[in-house]
Every structure is written in structure tokens, then in C-alpha cells.
N, C-alpha and C. Protein backbone atom coordinates (compact mmCIF):
# COMPACT_ATOMS: atom_id res chain seq x y z
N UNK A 1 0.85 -1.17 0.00
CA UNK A 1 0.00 0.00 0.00
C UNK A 1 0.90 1.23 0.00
N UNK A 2 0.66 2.23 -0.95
CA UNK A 2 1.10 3.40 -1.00
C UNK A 2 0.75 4.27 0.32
N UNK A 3 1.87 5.26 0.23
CA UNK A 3 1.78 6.24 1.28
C UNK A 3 0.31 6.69 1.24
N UNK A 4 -0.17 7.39 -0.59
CA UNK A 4 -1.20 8.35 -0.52
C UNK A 4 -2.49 7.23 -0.97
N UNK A 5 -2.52 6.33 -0.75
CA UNK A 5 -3.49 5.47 -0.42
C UNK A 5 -3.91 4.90 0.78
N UNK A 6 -2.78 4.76 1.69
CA UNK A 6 -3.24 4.99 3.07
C UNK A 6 -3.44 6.41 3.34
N UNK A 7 -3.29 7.36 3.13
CA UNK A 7 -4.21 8.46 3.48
C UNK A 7 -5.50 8.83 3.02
N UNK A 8 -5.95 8.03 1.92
CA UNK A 8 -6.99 8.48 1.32
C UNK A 8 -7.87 7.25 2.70
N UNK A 9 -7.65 5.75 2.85
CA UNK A 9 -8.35 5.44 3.68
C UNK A 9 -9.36 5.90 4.57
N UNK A 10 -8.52 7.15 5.62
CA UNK A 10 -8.63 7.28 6.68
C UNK A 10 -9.80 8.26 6.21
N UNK A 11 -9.72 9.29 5.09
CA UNK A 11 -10.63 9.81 4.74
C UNK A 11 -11.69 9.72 4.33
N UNK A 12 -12.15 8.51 3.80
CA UNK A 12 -13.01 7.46 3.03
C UNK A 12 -13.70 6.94 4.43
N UNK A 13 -12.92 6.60 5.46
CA UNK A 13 -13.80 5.95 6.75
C UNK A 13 -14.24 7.07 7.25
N UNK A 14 -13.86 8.53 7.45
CA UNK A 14 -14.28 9.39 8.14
C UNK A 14 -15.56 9.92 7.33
N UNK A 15 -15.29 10.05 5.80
CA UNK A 15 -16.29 10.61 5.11
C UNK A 15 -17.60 9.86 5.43
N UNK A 16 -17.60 8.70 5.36
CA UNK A 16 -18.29 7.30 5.41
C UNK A 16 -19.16 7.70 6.77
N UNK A 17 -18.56 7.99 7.87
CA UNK A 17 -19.14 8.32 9.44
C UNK A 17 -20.19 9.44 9.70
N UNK A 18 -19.44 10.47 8.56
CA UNK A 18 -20.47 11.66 8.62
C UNK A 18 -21.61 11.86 7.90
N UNK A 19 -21.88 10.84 6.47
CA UNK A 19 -22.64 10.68 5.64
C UNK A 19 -23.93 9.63 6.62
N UNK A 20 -23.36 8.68 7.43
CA UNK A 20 -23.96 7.78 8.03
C UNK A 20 -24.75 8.76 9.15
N UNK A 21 -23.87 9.81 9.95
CA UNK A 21 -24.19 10.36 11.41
C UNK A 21 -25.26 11.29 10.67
N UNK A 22 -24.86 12.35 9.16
CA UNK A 22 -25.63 13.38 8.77
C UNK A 22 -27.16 12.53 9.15
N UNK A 23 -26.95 11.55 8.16
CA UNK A 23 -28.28 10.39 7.13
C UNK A 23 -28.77 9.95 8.86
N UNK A 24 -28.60 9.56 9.65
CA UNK A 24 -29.27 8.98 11.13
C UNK A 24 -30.08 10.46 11.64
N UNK A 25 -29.07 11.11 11.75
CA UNK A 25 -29.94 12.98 11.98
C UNK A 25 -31.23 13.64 11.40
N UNK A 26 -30.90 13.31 9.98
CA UNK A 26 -32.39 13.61 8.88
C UNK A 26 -33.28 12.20 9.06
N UNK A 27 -33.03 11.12 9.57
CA UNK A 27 -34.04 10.27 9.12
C UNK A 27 -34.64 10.24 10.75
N UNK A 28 -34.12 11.01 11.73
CA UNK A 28 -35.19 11.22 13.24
C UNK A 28 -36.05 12.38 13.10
N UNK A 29 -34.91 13.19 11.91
CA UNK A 29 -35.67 14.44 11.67
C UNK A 29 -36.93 14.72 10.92
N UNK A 30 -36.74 14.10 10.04
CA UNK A 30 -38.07 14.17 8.71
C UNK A 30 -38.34 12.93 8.21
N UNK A 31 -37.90 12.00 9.10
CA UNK A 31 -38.63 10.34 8.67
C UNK A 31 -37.98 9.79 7.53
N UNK A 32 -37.81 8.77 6.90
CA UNK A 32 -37.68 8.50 5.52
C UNK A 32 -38.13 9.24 4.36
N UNK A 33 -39.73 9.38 4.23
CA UNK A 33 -40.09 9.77 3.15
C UNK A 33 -39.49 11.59 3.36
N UNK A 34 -39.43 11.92 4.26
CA UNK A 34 -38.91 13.38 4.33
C UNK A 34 -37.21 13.72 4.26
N UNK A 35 -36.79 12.60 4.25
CA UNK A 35 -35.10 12.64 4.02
C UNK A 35 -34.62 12.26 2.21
N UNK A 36 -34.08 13.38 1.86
CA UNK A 36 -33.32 12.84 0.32
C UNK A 36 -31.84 12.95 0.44
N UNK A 37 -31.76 11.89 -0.70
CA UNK A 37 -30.36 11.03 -0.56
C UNK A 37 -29.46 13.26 -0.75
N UNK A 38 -30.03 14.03 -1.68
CA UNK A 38 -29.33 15.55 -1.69
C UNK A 38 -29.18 16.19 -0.51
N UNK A 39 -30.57 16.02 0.55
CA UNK A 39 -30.14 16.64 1.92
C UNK A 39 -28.70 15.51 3.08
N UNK A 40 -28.82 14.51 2.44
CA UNK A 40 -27.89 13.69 2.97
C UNK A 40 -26.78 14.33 3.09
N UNK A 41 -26.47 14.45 1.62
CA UNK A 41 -25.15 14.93 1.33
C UNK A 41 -24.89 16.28 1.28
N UNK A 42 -25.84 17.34 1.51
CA UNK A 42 -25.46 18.31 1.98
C UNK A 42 -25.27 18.19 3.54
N UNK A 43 -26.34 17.97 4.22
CA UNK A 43 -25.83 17.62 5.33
C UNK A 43 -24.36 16.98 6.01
N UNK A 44 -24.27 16.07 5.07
CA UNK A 44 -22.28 15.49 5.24
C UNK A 44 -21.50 16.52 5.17
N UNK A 45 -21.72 17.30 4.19
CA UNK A 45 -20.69 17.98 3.74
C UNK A 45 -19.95 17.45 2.40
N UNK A 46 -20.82 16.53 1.79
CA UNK A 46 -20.33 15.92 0.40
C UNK A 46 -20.93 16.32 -0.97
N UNK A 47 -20.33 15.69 -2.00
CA UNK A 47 -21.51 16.23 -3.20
C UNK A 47 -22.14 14.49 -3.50
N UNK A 48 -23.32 15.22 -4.06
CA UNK A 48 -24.10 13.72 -4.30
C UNK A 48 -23.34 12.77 -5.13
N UNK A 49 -22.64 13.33 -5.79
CA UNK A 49 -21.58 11.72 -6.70
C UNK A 49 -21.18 11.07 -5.52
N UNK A 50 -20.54 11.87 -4.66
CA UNK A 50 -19.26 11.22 -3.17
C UNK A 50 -20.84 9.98 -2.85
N UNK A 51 -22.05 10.93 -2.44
CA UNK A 51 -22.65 10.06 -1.53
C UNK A 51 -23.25 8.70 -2.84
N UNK A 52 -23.72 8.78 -3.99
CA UNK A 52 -23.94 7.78 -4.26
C UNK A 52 -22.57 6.87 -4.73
N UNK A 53 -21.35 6.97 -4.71
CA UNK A 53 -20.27 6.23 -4.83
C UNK A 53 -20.52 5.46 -3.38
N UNK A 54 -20.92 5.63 -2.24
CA UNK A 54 -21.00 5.18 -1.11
C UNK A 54 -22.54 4.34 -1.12
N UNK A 55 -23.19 5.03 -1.23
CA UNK A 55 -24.62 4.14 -1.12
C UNK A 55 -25.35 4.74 -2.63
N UNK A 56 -26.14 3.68 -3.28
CA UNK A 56 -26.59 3.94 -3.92
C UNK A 56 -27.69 4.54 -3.95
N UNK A 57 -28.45 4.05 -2.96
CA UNK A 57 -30.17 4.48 -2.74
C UNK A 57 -30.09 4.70 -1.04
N UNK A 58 -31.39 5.22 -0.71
CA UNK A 58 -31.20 5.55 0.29
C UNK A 58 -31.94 4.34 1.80
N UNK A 59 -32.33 3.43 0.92
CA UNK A 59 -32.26 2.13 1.42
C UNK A 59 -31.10 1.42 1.98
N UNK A 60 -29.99 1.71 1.21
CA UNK A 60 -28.79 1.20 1.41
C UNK A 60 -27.95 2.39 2.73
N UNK A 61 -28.10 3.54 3.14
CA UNK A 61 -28.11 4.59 3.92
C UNK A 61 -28.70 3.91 5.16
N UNK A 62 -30.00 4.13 4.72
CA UNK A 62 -30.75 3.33 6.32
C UNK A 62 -30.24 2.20 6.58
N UNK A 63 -29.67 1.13 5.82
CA UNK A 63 -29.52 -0.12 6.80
C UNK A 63 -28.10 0.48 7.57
N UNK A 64 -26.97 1.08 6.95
CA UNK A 64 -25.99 1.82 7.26
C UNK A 64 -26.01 1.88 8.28
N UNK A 65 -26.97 2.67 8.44
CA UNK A 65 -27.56 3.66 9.71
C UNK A 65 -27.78 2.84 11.24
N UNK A 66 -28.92 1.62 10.51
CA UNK A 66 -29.21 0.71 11.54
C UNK A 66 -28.05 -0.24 11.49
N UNK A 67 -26.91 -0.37 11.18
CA UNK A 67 -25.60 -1.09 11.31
C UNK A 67 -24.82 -0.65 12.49
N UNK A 68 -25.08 1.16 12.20
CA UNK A 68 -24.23 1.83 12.99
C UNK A 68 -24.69 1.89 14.56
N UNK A 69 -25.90 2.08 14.64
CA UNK A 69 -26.54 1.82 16.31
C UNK A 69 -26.21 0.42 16.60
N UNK A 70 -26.73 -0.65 15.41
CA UNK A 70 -26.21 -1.78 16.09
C UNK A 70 -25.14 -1.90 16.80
N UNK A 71 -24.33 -1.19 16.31
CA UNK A 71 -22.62 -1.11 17.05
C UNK A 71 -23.05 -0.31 18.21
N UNK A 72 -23.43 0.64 18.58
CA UNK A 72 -23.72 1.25 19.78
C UNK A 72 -24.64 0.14 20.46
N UNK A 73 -25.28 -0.34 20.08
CA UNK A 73 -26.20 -1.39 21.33
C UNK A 73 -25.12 -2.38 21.40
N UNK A 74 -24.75 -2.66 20.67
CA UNK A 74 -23.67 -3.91 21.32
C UNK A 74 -22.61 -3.45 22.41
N UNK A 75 -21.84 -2.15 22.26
CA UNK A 75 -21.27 -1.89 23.55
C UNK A 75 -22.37 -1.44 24.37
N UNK A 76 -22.99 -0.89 24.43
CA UNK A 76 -24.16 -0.81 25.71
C UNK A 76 -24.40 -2.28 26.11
N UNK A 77 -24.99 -2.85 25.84
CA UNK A 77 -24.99 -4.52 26.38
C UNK A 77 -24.08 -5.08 26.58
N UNK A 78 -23.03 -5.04 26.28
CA UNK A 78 -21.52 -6.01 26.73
C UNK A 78 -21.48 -4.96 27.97
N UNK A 79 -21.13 -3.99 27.82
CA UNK A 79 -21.22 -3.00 29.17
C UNK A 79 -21.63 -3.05 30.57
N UNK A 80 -23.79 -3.66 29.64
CA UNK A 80 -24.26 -3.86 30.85
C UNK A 80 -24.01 -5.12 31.40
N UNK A 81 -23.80 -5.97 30.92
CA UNK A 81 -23.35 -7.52 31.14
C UNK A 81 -22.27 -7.51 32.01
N UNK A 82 -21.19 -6.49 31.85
CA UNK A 82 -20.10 -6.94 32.86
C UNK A 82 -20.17 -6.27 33.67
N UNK A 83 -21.76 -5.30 34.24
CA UNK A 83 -21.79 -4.93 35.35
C UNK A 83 -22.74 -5.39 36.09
N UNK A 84 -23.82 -6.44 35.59
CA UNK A 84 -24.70 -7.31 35.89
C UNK A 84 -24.36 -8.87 36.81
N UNK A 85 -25.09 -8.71 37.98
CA UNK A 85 -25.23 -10.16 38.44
C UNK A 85 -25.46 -11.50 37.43
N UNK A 86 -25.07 -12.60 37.23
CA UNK A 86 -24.90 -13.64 36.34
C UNK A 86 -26.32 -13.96 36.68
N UNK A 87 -26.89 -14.62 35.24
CA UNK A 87 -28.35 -15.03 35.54
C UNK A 87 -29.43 -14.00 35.06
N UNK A 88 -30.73 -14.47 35.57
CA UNK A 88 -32.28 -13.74 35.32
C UNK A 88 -32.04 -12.34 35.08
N UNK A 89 -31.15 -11.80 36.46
CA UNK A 89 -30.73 -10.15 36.43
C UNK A 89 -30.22 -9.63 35.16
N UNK A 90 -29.12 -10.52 35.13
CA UNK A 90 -28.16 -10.15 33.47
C UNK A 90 -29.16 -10.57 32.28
N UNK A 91 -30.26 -10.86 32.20
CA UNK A 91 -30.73 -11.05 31.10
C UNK A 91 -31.72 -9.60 31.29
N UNK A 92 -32.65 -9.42 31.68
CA UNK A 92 -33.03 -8.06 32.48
C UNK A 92 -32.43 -7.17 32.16
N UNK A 93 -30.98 -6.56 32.70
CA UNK A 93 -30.29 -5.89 32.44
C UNK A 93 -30.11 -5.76 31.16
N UNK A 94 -29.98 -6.71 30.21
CA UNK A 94 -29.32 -6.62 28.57
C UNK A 94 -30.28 -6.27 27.92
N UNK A 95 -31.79 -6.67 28.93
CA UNK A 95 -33.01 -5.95 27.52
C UNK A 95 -33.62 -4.94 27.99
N UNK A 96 -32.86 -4.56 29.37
CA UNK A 96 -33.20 -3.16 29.50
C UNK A 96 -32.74 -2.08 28.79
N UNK A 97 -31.02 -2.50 28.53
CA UNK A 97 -30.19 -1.16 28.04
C UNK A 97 -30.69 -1.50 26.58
N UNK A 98 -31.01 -2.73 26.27
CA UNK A 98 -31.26 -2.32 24.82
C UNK A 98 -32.07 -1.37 24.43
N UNK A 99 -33.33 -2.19 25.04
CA UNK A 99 -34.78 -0.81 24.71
C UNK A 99 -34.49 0.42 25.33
N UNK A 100 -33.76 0.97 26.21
CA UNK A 100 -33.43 1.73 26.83
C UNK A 100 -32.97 2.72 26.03
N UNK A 101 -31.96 2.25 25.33
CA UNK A 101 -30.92 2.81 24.30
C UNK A 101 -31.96 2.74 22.94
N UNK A 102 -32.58 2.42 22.60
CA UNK A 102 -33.72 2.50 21.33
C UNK A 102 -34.64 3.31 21.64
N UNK A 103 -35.07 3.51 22.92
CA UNK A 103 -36.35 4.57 23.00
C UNK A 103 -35.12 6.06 23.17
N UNK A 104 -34.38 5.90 23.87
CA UNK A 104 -33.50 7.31 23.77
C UNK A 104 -32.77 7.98 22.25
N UNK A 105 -32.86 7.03 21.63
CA UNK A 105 -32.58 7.83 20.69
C UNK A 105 -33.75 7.89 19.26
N UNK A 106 -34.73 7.70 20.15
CA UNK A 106 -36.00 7.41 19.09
C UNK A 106 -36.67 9.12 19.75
N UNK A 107 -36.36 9.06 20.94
CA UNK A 107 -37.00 10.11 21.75
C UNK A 107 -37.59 11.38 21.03
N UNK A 108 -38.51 11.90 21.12
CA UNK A 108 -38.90 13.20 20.21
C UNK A 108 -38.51 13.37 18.38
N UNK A 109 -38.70 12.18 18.26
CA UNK A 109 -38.61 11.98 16.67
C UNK A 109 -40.49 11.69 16.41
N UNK A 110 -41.04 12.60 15.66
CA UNK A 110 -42.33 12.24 15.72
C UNK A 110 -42.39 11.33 14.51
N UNK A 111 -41.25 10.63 13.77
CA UNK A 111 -41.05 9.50 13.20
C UNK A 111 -40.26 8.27 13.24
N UNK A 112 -41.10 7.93 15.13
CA UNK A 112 -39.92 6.86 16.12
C UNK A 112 -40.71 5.63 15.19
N UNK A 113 -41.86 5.06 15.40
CA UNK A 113 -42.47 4.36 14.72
C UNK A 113 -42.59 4.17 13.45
N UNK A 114 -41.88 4.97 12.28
CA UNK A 114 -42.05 4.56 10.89
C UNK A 114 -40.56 4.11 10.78
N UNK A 115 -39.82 4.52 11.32
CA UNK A 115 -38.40 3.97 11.86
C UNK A 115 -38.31 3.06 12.10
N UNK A 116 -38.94 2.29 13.27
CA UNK A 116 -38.83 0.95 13.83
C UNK A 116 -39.72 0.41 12.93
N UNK A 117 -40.21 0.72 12.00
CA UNK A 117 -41.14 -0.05 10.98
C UNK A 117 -40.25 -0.87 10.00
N UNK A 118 -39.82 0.38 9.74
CA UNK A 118 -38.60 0.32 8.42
C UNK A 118 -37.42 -0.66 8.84
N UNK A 119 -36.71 -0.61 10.19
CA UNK A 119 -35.90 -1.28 10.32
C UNK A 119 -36.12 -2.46 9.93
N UNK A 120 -37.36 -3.31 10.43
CA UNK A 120 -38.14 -5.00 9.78
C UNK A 120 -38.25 -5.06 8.73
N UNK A 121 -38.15 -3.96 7.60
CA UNK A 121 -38.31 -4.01 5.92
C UNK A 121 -36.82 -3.92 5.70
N UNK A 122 -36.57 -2.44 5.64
CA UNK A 122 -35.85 -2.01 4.83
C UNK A 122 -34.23 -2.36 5.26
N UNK A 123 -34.03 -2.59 6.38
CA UNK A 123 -32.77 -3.06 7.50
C UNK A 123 -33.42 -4.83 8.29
N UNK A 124 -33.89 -5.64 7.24
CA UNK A 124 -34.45 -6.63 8.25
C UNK A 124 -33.21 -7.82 8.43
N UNK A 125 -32.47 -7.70 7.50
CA UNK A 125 -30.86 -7.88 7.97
C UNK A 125 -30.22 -7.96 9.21
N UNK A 126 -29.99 -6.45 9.19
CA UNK A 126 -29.32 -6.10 10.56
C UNK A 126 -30.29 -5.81 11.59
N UNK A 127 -31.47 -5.87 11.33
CA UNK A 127 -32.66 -6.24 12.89
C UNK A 127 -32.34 -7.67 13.18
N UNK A 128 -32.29 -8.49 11.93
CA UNK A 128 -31.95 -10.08 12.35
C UNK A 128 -30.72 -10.02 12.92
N UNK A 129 -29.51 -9.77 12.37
CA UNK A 129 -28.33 -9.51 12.85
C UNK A 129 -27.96 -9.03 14.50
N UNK A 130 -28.94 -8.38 15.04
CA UNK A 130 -28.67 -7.96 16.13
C UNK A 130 -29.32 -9.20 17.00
N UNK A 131 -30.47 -9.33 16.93
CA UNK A 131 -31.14 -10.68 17.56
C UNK A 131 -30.44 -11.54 17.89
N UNK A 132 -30.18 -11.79 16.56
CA UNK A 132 -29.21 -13.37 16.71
C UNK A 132 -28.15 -13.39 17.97
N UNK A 133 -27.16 -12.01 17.45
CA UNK A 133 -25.78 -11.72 18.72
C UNK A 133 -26.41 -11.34 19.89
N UNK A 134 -27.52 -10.65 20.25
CA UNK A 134 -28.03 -10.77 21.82
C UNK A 134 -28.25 -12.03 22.40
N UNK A 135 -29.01 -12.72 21.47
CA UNK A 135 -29.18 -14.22 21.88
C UNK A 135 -28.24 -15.18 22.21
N UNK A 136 -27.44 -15.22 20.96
CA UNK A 136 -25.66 -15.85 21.46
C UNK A 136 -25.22 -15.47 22.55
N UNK A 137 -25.11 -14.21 22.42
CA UNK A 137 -23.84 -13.39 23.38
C UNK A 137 -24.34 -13.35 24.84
N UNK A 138 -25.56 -13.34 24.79
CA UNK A 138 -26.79 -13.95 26.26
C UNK A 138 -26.50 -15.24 26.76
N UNK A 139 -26.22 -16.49 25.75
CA UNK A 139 -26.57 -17.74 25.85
C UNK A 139 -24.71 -17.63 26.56
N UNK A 140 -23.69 -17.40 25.78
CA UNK A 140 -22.75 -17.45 26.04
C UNK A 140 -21.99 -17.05 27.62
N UNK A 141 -22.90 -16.26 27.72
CA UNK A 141 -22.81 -15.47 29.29
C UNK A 141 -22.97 -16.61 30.42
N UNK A 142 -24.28 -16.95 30.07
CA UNK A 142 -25.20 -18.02 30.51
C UNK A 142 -24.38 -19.17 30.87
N UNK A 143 -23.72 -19.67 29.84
CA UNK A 143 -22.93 -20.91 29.72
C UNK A 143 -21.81 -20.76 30.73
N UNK A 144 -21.30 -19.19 30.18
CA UNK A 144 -19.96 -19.13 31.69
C UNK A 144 -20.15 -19.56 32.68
N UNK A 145 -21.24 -18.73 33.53
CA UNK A 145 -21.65 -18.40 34.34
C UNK A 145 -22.10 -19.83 35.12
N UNK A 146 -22.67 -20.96 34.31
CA UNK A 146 -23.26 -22.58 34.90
C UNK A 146 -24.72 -22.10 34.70
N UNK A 147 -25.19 -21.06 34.08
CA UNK A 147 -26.83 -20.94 34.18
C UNK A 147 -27.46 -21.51 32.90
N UNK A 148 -26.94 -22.73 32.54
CA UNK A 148 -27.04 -23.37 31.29
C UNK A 148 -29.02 -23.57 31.31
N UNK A 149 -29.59 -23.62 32.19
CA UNK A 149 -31.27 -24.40 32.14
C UNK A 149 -31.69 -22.85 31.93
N UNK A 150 -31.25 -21.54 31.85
CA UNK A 150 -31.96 -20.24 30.78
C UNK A 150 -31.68 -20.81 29.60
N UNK A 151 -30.94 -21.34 29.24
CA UNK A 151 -30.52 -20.51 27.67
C UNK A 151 -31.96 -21.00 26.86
N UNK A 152 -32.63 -22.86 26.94
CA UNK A 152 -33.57 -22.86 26.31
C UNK A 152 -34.36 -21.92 26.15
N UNK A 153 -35.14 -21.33 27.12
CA UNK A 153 -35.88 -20.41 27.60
C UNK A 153 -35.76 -18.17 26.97
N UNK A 154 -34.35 -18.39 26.52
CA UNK A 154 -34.15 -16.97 26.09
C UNK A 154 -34.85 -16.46 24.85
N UNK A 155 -35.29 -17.32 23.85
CA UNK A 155 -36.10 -16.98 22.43
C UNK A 155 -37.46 -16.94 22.78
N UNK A 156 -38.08 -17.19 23.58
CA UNK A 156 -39.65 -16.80 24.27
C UNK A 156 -39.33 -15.30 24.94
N UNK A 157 -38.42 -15.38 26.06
CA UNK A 157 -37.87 -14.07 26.69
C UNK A 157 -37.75 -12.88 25.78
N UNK A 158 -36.46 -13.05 25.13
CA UNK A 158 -37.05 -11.93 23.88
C UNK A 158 -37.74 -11.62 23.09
N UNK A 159 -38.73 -12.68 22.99
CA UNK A 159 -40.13 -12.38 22.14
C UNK A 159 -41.37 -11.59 23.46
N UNK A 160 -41.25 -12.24 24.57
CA UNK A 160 -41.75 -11.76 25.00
C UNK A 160 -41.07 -9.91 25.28
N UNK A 161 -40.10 -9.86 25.96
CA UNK A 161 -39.73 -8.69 26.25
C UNK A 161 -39.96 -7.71 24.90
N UNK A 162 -40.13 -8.28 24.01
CA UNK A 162 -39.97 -7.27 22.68
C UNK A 162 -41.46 -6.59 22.19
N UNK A 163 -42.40 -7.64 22.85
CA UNK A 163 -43.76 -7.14 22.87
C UNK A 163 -44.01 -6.09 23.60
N UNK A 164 -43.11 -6.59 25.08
CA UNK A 164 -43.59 -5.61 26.04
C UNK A 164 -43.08 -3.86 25.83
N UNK A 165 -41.58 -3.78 25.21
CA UNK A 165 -41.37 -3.16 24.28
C UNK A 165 -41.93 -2.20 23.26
N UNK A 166 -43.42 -2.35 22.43
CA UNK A 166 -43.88 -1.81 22.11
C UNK A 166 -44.93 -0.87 22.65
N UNK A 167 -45.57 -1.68 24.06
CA UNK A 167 -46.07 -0.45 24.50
C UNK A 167 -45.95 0.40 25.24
N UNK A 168 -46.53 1.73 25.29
CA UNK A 168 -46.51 3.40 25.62
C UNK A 168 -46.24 3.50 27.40
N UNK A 169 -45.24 4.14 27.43
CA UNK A 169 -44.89 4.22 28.47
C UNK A 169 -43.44 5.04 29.10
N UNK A 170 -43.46 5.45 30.09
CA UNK A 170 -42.09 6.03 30.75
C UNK A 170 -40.98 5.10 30.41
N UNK A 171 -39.80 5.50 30.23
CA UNK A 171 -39.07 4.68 30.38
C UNK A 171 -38.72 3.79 31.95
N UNK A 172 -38.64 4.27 32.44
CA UNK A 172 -38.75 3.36 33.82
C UNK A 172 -39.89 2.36 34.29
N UNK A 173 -41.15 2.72 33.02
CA UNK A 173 -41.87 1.68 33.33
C UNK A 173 -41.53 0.52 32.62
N UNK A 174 -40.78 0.58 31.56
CA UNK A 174 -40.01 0.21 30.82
C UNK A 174 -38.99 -1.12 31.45
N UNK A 175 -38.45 -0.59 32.05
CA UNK A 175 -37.02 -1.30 32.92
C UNK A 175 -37.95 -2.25 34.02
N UNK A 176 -39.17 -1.82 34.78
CA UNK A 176 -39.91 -2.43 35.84
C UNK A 176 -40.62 -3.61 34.58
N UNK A 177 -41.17 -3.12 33.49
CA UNK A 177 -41.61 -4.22 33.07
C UNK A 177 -40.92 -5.58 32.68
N UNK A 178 -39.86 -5.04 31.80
CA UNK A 178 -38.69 -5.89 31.28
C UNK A 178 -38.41 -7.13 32.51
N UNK A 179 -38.22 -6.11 33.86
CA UNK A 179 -37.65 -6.78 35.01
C UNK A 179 -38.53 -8.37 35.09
N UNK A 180 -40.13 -7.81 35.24
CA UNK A 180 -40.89 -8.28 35.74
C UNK A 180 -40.93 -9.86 34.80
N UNK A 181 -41.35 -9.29 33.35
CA UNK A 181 -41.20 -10.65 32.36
C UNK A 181 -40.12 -11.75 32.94
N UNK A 182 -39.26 -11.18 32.65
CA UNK A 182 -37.75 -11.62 33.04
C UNK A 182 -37.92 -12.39 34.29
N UNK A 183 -37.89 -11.95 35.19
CA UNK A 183 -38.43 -13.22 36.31
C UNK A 183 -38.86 -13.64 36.09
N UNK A 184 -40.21 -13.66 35.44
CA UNK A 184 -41.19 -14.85 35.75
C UNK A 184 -41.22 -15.95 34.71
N UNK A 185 -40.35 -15.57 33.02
CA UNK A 185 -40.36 -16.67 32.37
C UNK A 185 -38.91 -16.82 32.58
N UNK A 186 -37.73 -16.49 33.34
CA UNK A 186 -36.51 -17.51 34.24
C UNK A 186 -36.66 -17.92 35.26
N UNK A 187 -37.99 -18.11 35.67
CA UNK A 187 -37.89 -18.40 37.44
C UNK A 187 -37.23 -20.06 37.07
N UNK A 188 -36.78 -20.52 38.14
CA UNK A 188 -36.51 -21.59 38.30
C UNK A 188 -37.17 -22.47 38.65
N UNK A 189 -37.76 -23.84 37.98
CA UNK A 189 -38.74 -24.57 38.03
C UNK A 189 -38.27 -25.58 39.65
């Protein structure tokens, strides 16, 4: 690798961050149908060739987008995990900060819901993608830990917790509910 090809890298990943951070900003701001791939890239600070050399459509933007939180929920949950009691608690804990961390940055977007719509269409990829690694990375905990008789039990848990999830509420009612599921489909038989 050339000198001025490793410099162009670093610029290409940075450009890449701000096109992604602009594009996450306009799509809390004016929803999908109110975000164009031109305000994108003014917003970056790019011209629209830069941004469609990067994404073509703005389908390909949003999953981006939902790639890039994915990476933020995954350190929030490894986070909360290694500050969590092993067990029922640590599962609790991991689907608290998740939804936790999804309603906070959904917060005062009066397009939180066409968002989380879109993610199951248009990002149903990386909605699967994240599932899957909570579930592993849950089960894996689990396994350390000797709490091997959850792990069957965690794909009801997050179906359930994910329901509970959708409805209207404080966030702290939020964390009390999560809690509550969480006990009662890990109690110990």
C-alpha cells in the first residue's frame, strides 16, 4: 500500500461516518419519506456523486444507519453484562439497556415508529443480525456463568420482552416491566 493510499483510507472511513451520522440525523428528523439522498449529502458535507459512490439508494443509507446503532447497542450490552449479576438479572439488564438505548434515541422523533417499521423491511438484515448476537452473546454469558437451564428459555424471553417493548410508556416503566417478564419466564422450576 502506498503512502497516498493509506491516506486516502482514513478519509473514506471518516467521510463514510459523517454521511452515516448526517443520514441517522435527517431520518429522526423528517422520517424516511422526508429525508433525500441531496439533503444527505449536503448535510455530510459531500456532493451527491461522493454520496452515491457510497450508497446507492437511500435504502442502502438506512440499513448503514441501523448497522451503525447496532454497534452502539452492542457496547451498551456487553457493558451492561459486565456490570450485571450472572443469571435472570443479566438477562433483564441486557433488555433493558437495549430498549433503553432504542427509545433514547428514538425520543422526540415524531417519526420513532415509521423507523422501527422500516428497520423489519428495509434493514431486516441487521434487525436479524442484532437478535441473533443478543441471543448468542446472552446464551454465552449463561454458559460461563453454569446458568445453562436459561438458555432454552431466552427466544420466548425476547419475544416476550420485545412485545412488552412496544407499548406506551415512561421509560422506567419500561425497565420495571422488562424486570418483571424476566423473572417470571426464568424463574426456576
Amino acid at each position: 500500500m502506498t503512502q497516498e493510499t493509506a491516506q486516502k483510507k482514513p478519509a473514506a472511513v471518516q467521510r463514510d461516518a459523517r454521511i452515516v451520522k448526517a443520514a441517522e440525523a435527517l431520518f429522526l428528523q423528517h422520517g424516511l419519506r422526508g429525508t433525500t439522498m441531496e439533503a444527505i449529502a449536503r448535510q455530510a458535507g459531500v456532493a451527491k456523486p461522493t454520496l452515491y459512490s457510497y450508497y446507492p439508494d437511500k435504502e442502502t443509507v438506512f440499513q448503514a444507519v441501523v448497522a451503525q446503532v447496532n454497534l452502539r447497542l452492542q457496547a451498551a450490552i456487553l457493558e451492561a453484562m459486565d456490570r450485571a449479576a450472572p443469571g435472570a438479572g443479566m438477562v433483564a439488564q441486557v433488555l433493558i439497556t437495549k430498549y433503553g438505548v432504542l427509545r433514547e434515541l428514538l425520543e422526540g422523533s415524531a417519526h420513532a415508529q415509521d423507523l422501527t417499521e422500516a428497520k423489519y423491511t428495509w434493514a431486516k438484515g441487521e434487525a436479524e443480525d442484532l437478535h441473533s448476537w443478543v441471543l448468542q452473546t446472552l446464551a454465552d454469558r449463561l454458559r460461563q456463568s453454569g446458568d445453562v437451564d436459561l438458555i432454552d428459555r431466552l427466544p420466548m424471553v425476547l419475544a416476550a420482552v420485545n412485545g412488552v417493548a412496544t407499548l406506551e410508556g415512561a421509560p422506567d416503566d419500561l425497565a420495571t416491566q422488562i424486570s418483571f417478564v424476566t423473572d417470571r419466564l426464568l424463574a426456576r422450576a
